[in-house]
C-alpha atoms as a PDB file:
ATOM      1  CA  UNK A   1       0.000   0.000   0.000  1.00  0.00           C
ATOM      2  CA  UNK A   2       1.631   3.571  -0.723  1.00  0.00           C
ATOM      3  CA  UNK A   3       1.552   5.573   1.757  1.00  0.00           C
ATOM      4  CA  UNK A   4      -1.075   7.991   2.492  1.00  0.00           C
ATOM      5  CA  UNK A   5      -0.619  11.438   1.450  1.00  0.00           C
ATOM      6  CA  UNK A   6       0.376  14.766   3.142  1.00  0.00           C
ATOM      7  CA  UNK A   7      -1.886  17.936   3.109  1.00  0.00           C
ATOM      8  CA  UNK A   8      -0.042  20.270   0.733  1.00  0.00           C
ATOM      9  CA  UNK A   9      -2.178  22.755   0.262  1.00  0.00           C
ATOM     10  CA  UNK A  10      -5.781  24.081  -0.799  1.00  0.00           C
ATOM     11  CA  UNK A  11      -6.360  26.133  -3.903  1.00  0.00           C
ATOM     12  CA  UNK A  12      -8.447  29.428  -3.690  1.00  0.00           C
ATOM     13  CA  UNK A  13      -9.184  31.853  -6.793  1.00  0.00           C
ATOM     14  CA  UNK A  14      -8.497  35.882  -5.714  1.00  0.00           C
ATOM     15  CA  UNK A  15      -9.418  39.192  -7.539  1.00  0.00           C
ATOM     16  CA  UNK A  16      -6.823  40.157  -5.207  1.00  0.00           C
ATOM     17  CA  UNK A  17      -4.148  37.588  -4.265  1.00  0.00           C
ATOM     18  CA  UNK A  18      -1.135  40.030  -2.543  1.00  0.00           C
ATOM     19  CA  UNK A  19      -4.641  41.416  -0.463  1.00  0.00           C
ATOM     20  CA  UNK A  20      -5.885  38.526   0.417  1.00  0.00           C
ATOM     21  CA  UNK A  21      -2.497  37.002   1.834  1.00  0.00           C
ATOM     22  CA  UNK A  22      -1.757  40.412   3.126  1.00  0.00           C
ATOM     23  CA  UNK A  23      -5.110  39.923   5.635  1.00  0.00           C
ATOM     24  CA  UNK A  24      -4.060  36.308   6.174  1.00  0.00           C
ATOM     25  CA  UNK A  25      -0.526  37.708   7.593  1.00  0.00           C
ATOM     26  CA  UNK A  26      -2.286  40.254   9.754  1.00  0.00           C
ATOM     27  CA  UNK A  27      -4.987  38.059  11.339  1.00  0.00           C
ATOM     28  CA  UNK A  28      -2.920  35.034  11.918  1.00  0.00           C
ATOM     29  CA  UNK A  29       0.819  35.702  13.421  1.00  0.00           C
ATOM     30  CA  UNK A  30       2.476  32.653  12.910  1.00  0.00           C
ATOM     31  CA  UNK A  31       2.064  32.545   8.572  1.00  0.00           C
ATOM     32  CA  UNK A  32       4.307  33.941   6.184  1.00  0.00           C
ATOM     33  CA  UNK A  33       3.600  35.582   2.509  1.00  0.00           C
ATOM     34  CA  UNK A  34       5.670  33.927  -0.484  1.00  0.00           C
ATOM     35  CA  UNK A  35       5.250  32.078  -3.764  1.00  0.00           C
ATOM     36  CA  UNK A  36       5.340  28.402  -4.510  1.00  0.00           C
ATOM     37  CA  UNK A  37       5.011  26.456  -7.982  1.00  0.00           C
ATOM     38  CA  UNK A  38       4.572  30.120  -9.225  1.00  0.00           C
ATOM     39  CA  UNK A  39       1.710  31.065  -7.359  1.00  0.00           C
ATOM     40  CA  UNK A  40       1.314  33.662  -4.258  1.00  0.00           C
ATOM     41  CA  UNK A  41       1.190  31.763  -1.557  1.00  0.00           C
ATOM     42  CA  UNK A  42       0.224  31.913   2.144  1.00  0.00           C
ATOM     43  CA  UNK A  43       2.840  29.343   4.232  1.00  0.00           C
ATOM     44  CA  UNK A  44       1.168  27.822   7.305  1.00  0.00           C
ATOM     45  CA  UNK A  45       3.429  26.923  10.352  1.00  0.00           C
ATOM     46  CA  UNK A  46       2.821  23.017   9.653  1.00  0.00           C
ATOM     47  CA  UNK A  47       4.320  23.149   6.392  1.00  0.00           C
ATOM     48  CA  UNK A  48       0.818  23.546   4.617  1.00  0.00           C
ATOM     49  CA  UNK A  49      -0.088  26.351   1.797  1.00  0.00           C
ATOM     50  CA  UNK A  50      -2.746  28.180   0.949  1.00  0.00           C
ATOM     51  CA  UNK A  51      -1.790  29.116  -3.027  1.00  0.00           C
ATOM     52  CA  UNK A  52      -3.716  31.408  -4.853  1.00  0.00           C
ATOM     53  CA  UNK A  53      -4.705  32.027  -8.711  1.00  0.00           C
ATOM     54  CA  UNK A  54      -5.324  35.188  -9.912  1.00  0.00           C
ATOM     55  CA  UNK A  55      -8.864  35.789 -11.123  1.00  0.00           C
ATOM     56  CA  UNK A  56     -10.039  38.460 -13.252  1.00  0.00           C
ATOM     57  CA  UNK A  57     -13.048  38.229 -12.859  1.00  0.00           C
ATOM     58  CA  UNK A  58     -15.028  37.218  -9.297  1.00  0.00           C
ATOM     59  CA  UNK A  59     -15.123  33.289  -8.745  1.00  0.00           C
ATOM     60  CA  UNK A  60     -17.913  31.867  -8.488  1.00  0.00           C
ATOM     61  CA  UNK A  61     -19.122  30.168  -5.193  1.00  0.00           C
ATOM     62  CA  UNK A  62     -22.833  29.025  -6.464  1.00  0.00           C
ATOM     63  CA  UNK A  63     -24.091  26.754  -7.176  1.00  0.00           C
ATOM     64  CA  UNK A  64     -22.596  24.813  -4.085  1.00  0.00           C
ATOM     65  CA  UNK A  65     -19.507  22.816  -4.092  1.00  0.00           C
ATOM     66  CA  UNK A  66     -17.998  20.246  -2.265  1.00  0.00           C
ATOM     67  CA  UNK A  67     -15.820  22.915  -0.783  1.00  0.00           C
ATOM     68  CA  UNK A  68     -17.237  24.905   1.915  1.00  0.00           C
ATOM     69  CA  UNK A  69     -14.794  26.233   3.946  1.00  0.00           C
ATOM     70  CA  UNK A  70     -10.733  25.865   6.065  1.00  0.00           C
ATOM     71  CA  UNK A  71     -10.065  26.853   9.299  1.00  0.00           C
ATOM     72  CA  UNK A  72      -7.113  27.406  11.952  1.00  0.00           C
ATOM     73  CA  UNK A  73      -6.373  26.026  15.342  1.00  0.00           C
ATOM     74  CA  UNK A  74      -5.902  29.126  17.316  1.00  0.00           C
ATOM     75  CA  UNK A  75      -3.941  29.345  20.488  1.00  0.00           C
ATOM     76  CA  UNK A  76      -7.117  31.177  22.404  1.00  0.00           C
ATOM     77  CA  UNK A  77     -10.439  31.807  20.676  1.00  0.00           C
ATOM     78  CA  UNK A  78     -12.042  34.249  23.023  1.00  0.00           C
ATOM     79  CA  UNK A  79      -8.765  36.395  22.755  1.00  0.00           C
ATOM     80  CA  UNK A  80      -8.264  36.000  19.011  1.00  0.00           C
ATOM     81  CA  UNK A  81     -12.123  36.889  18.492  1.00  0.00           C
ATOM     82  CA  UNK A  82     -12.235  39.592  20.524  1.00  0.00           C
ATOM     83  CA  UNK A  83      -8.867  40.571  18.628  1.00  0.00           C
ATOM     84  CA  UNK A  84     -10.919  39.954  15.129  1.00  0.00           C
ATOM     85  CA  UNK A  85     -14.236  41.886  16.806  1.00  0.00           C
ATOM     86  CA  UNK A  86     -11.769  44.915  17.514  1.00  0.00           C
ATOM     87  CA  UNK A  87     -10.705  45.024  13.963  1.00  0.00           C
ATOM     88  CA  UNK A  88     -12.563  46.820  10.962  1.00  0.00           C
ATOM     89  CA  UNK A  89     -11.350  44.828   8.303  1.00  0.00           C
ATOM     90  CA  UNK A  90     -12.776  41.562  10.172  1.00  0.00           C
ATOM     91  CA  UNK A  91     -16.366  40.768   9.801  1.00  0.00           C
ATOM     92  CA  UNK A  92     -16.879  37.941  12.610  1.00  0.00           C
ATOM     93  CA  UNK A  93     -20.375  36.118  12.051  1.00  0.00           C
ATOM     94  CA  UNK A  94     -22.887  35.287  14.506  1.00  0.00           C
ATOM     95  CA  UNK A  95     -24.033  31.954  15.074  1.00  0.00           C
ATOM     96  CA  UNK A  96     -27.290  31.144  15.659  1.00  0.00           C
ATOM     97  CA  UNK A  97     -28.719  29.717  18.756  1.00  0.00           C
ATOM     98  CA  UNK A  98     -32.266  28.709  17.397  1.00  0.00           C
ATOM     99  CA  UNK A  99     -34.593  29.125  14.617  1.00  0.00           C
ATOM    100  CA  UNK A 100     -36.120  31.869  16.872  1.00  0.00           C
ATOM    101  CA  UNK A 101     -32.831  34.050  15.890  1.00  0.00           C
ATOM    102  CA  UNK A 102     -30.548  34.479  19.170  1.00  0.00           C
ATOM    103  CA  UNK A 103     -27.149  34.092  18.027  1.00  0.00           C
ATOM    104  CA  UNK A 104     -23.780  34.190  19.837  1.00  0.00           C
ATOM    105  CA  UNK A 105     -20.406  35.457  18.284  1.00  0.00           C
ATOM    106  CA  UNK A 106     -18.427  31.589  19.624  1.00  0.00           C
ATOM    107  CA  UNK A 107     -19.877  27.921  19.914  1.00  0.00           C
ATOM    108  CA  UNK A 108     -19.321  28.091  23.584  1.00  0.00           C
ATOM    109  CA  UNK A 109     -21.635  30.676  24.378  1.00  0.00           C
ATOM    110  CA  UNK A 110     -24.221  28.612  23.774  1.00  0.00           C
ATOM    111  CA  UNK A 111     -26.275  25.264  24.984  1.00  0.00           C
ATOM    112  CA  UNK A 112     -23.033  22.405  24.948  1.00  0.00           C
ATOM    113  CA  UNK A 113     -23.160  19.830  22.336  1.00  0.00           C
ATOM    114  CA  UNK A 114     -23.575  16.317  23.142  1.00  0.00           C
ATOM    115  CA  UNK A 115     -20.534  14.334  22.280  1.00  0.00           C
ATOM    116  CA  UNK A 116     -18.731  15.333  19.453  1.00  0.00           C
ATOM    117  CA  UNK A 117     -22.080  16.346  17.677  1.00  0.00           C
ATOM    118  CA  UNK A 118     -21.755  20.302  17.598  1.00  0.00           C
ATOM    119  CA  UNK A 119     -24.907  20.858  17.805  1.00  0.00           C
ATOM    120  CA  UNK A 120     -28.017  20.270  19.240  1.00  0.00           C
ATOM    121  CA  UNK A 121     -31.579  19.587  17.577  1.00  0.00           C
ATOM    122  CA  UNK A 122     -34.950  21.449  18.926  1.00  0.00           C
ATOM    123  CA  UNK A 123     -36.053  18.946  20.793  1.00  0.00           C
ATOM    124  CA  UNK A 124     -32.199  18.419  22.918  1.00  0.00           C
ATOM    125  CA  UNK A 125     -32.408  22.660  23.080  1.00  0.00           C
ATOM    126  CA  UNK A 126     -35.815  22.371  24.630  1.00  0.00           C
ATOM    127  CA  UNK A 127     -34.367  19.607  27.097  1.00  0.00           C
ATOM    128  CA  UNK A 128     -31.413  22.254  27.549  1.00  0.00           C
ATOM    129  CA  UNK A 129     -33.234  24.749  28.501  1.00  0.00           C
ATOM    130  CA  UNK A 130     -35.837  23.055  31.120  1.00  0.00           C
ATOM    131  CA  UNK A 131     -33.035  21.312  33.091  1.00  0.00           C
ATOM    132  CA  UNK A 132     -30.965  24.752  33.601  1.00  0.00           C
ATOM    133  CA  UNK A 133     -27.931  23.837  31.600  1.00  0.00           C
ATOM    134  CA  UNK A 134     -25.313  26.577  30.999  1.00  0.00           C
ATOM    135  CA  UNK A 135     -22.971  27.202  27.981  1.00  0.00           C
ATOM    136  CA  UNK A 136     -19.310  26.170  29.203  1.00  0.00           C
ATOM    137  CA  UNK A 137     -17.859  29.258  28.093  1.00  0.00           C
ATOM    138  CA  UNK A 138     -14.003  29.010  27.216  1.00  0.00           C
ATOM    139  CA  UNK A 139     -12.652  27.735  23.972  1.00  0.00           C
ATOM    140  CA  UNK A 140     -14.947  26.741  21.063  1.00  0.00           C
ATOM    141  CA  UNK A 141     -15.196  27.425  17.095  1.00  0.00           C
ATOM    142  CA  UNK A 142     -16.351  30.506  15.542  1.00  0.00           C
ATOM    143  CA  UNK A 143     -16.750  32.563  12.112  1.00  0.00           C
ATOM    144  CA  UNK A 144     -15.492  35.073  10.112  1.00  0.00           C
ATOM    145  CA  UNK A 145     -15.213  36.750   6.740  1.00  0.00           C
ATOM    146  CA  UNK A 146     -12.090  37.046   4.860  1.00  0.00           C
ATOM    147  CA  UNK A 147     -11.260  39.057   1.616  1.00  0.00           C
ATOM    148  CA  UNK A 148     -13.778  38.974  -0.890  1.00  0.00           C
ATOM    149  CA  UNK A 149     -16.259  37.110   1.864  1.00  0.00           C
ATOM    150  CA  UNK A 150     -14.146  33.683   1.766  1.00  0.00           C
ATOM    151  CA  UNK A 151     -15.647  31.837   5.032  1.00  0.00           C
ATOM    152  CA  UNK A 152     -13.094  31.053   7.798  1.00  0.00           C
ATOM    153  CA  UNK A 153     -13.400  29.183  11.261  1.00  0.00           C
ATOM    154  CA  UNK A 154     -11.435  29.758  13.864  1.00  0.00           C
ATOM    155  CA  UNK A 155     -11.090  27.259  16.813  1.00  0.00           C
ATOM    156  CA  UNK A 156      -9.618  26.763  20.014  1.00  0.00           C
ATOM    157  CA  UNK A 157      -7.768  26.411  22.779  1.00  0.00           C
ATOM    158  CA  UNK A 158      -5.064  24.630  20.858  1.00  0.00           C
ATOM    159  CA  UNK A 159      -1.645  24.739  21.695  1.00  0.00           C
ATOM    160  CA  UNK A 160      -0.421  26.503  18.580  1.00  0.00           C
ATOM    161  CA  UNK A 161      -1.682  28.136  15.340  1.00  0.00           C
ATOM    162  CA  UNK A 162      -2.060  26.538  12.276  1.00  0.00           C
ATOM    163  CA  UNK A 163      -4.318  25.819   9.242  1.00  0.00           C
ATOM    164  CA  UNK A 164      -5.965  22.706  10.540  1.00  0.00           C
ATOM    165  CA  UNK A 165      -8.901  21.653   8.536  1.00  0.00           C
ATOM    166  CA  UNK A 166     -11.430  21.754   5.823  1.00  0.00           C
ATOM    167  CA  UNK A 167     -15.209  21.305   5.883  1.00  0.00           C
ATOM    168  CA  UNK A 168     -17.143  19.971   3.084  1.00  0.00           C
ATOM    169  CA  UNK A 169     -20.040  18.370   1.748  1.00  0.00           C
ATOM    170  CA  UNK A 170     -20.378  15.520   0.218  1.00  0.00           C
ATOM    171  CA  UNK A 171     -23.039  13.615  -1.344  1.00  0.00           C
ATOM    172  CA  UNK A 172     -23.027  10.402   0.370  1.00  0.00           C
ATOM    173  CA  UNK A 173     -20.477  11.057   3.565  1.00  0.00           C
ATOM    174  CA  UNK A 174     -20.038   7.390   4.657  1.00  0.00           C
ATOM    175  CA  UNK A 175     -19.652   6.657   0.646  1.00  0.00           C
ATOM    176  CA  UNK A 176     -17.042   9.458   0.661  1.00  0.00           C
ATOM    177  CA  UNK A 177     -15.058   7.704   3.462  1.00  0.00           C
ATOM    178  CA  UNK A 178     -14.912   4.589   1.458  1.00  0.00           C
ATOM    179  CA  UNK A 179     -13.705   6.234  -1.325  1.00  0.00           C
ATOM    180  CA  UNK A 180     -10.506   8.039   0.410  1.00  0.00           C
ATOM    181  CA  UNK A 181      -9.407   5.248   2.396  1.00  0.00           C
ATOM    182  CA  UNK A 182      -9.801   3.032  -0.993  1.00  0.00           C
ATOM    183  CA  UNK A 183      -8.124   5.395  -3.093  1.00  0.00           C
ATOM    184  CA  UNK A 184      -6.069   8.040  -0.991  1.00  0.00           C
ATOM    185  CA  UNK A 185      -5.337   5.578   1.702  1.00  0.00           C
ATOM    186  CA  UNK A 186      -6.804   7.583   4.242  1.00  0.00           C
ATOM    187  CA  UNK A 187      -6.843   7.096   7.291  1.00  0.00           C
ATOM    188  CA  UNK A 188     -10.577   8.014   9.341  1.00  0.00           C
ATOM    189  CA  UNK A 189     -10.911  10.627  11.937  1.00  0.00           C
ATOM    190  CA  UNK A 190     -10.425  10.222  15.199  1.00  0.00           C
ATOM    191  CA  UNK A 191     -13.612  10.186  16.844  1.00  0.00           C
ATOM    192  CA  UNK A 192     -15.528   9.408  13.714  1.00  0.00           C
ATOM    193  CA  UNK A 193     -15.149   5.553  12.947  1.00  0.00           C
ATOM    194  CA  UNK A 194     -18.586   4.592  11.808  1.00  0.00           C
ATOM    195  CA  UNK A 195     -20.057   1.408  11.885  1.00  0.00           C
ATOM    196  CA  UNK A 196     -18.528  -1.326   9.479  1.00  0.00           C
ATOM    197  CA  UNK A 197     -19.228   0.144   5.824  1.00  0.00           C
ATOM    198  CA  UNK A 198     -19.542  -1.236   2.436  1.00  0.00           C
ATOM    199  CA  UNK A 199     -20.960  -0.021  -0.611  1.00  0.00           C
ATOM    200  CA  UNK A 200     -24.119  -1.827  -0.003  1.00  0.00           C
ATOM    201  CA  UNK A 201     -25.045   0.009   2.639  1.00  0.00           C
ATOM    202  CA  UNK A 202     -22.682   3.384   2.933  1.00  0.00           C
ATOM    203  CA  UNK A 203     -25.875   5.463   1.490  1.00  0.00           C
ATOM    204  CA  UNK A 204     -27.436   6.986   4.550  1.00  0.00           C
ATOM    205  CA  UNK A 205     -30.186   9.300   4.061  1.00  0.00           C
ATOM    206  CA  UNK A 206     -29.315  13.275   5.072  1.00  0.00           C
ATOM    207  CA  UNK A 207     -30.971  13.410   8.361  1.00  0.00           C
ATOM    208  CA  UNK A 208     -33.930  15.520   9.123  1.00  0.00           C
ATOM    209  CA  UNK A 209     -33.188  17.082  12.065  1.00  0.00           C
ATOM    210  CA  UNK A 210     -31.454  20.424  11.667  1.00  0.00           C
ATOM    211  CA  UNK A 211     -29.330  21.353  14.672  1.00  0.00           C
ATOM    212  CA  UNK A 212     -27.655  24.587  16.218  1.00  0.00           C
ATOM    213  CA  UNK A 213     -25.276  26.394  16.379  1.00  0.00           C
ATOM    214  CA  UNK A 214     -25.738  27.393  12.674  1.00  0.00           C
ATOM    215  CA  UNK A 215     -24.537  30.022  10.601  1.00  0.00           C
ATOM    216  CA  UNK A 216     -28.048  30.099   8.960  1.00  0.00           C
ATOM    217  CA  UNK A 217     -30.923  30.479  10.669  1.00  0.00           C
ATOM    218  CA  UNK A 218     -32.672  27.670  10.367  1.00  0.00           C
ATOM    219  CA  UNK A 219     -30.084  25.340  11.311  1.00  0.00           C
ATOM    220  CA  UNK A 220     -27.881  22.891   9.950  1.00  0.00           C
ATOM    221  CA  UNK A 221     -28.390  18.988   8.887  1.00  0.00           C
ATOM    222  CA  UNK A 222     -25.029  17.615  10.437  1.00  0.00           C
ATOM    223  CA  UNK A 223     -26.155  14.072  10.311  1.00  0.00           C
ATOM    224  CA  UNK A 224     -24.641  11.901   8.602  1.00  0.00           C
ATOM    225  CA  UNK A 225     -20.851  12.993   8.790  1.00  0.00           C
ATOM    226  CA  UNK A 226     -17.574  11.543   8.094  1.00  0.00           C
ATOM    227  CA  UNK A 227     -14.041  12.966   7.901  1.00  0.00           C
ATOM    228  CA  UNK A 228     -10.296  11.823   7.209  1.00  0.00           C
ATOM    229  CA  UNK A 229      -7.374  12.776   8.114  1.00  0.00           C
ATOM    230  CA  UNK A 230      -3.837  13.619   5.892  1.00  0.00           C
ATOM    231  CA  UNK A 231      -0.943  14.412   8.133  1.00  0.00           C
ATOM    232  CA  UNK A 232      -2.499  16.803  10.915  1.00  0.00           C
ATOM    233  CA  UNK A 233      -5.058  18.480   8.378  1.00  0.00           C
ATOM    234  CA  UNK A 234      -8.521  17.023   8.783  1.00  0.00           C
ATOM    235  CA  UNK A 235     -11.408  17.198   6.125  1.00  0.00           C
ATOM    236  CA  UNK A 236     -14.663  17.097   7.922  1.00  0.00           C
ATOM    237  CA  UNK A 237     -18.026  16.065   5.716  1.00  0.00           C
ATOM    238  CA  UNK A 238     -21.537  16.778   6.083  1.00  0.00           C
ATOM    239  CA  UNK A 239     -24.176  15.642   3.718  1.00  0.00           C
ATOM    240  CA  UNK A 240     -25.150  18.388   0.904  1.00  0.00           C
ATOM    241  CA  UNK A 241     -27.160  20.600   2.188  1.00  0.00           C
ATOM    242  CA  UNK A 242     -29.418  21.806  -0.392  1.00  0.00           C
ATOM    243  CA  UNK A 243     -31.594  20.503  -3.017  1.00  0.00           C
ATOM    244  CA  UNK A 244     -29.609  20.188  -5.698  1.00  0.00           C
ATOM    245  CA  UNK A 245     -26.180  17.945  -7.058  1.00  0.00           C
ATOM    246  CA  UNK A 246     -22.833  19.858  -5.624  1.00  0.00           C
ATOM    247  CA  UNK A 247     -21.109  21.439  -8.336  1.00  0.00           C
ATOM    248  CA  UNK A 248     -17.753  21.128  -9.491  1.00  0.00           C
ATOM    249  CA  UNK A 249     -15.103  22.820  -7.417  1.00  0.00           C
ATOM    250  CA  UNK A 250     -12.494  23.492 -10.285  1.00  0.00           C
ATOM    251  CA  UNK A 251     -12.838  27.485 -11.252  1.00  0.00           C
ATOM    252  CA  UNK A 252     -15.050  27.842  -8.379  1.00  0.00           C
ATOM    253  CA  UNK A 253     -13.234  30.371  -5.552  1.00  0.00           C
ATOM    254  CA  UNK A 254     -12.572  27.552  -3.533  1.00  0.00           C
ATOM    255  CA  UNK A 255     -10.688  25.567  -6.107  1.00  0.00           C
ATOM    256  CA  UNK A 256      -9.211  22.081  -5.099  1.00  0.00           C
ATOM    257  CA  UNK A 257      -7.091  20.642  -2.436  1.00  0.00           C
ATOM    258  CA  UNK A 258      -3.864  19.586  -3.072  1.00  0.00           C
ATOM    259  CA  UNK A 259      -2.113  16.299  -1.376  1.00  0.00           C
ATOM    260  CA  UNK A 260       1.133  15.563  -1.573  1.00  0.00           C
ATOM    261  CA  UNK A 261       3.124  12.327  -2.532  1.00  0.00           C
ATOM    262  CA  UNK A 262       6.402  10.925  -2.682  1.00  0.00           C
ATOM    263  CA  UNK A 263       6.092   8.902  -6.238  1.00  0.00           C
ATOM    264  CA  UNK A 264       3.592  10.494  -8.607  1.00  0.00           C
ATOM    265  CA  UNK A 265       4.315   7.733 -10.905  1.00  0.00           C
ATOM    266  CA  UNK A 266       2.716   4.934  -8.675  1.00  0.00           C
ATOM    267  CA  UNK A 267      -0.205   7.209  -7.654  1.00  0.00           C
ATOM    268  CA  UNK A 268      -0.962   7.489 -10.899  1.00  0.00           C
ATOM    269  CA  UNK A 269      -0.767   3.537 -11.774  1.00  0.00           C
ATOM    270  CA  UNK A 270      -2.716   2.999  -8.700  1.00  0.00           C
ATOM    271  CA  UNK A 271      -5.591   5.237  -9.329  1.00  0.00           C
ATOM    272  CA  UNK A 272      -5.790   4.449 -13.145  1.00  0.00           C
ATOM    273  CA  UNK A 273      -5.893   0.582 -12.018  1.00  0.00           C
ATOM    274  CA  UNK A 274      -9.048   1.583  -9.911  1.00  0.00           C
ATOM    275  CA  UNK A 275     -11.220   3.632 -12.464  1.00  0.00           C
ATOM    276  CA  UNK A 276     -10.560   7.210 -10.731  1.00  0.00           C
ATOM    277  CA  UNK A 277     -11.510  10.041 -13.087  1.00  0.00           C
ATOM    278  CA  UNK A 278      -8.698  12.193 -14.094  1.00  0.00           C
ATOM    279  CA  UNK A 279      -9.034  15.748 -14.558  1.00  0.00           C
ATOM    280  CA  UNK A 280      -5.806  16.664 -16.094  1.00  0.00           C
ATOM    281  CA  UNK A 281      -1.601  15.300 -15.641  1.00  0.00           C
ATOM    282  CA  UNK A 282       0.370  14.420 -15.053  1.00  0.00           C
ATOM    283  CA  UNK A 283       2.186  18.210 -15.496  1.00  0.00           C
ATOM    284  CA  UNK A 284       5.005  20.635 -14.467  1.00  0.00           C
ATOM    285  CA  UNK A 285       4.016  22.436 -11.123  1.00  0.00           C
ATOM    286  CA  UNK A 286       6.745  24.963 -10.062  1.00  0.00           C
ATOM    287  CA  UNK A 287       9.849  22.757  -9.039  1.00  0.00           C
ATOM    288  CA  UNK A 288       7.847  19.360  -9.676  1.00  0.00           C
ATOM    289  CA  UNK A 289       4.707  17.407 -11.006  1.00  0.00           C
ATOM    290  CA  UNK A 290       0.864  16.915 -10.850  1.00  0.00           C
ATOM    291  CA  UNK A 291      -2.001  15.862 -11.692  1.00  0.00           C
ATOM    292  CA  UNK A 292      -5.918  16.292 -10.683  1.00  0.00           C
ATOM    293  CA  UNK A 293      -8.370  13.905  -9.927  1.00  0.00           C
ATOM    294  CA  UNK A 294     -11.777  14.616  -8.865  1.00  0.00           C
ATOM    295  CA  UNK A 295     -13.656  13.143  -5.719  1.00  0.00           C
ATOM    296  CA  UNK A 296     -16.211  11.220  -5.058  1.00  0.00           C
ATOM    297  CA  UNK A 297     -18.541  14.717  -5.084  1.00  0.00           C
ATOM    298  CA  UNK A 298     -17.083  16.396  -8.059  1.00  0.00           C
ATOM    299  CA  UNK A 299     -14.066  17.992  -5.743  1.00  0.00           C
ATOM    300  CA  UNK A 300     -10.841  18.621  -7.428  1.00  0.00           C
ATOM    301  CA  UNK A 301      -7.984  16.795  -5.342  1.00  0.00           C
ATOM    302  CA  UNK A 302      -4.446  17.511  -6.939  1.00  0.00           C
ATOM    303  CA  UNK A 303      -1.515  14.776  -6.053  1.00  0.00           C
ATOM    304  CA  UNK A 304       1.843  16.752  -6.103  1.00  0.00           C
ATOM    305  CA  UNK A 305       4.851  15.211  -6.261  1.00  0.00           C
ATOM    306  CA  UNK A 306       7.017  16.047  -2.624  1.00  0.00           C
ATOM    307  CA  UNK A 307      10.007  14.026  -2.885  1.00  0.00           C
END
């Protein structure tokens, strides 16, 4: 088995690249602004990039893709959000408490979850509320805009900062997991081993209880989820949450994620052997080569070649 990959980097489309890494510097200490492969980049502490393509035009981010959002591990979330709050270029989001409309500006400020859930339903809110249950206060996740109103989570208390994840949504999450640990190797997230899974039964219906803390309203369907890890970058799935199919992520302002791999050669043996589409490669990236595959929901996953 090859090994499974690193997190190299995730792909974003910018009007503005040099702005938006300029923000990125300000908000978040411990990054750096370069250029890899030829492309402005935003260096991460744990040896992960954020690289960015200049667009001329304002990317699209509808209809939905599999790529909603990436966040950072932040050393304390109530100073760093206060920090953001303080700051005119930062528009921190509320998240809402109920369909009623309370919100709160951090995860912790309101009703705790139940396990690793995130979030309760209306009928485990109701139960909150009659038995007198506090929000723990302290560390928790939270929201905020970037340049040209890119979505970012922050979380905390972690013991340094880094880019640590990306959230998505996926068709069929517990489909999605087979497919990465067939194909990538992958190995699950801690906390989130499922049930024994095959195709025969990996299609679980989206659940129909919405839950909260939500950056919408009405809630959020978090049920069923799945996530794997690469190196210490987790991606984190939640079943699509609107009507339609999720839409291709290549041109899209969230573009792909890239993993890297020490022999592009057998990667690309490997995943020709198992019937996984290729998008384009291999090619000449910077100082090395490439190629793109897409994902089990139309995401655009790019193997780079490390060693």
């Amino acid at each position: 088995m090859l090994p499974t990959p690193s997190f190299h980097h995730l792909h974003l489309n910018a009007i503005d690249p040099e702005g938006s890494i300029d923000f990125y510097t300000r908000q978040f200490p411990s990054t750096a602004k370069g250029e890899w492969g030829g492309h402005a980049a935003l260096f991460s502490p744990n040896e992960v990039m954020v690289l960015f393509t200049k667009a001329e035009v304002p990317p699209p981010t509808r209809p939905q893709s599999a790529i909603w959002h990436f966040g950072w591990h932040v050393t304390d979330t109530r100073k760093t959000l206060a920090d953001f709050i303080a700051r005119p270029e930062v528009n921190v989001l509320p998240l809402y408490t109920s369909e009623a409309g309370g919100s709160v500006f951090v995860s912790s400020d309101t009703w705790p979850s139940i396990g690793n859930t995130l979030g309760l339903t209306r009928a485990q809110i109701a139960e909150a509320q009659a038995a007198g249950i506090k929000p723990k206060g302290g560390g928790g996740f939270a929201y905020f805009e970037g340049p040209e109103r890119m979505l970012v989570e922050i979380a905390g208390d972690y013991p340094a900062e880094r880019f640590n994840h990306v959230h998505m949504w996926q068709e069929d999450p517990f489909c999605a997991l087979l497919w990465y640990q067939k194909h990538l190797n992958a190995p699950v997230r801690a906390g989130f081993e499922p049930t024994t899974l095959t195709e025969a039964n990996c299609r679980v219906p989206r659940g129909d209880d919405r839950s909260w803390p939500a950056l919408n309203r009405e809630g959020m369907f978090r049920n069923p989820r799945a996530g794997v890890e690469f190196g210490d970058v987790v991606l984190t799935w939640y079943a699509n949450q609107d009507g339609g199919p999720l839409a291709p992520s290549l041109g899209q302002q969230q573009d792909h994620v890239g993993l890297g791999v020490a022999d592009l050669d057998a990667w690309v043996a490997k995943l020709h052997g198992e019937g996984v589409r290729f998008l384009a490669g291999p090619y000449r990236l910077g100082p090395t080569r490439a190629m793109m595959i897409e994902g089990p929901s139309r995401e655009g996953i790019e193997l780079v070649e490390t060693a």
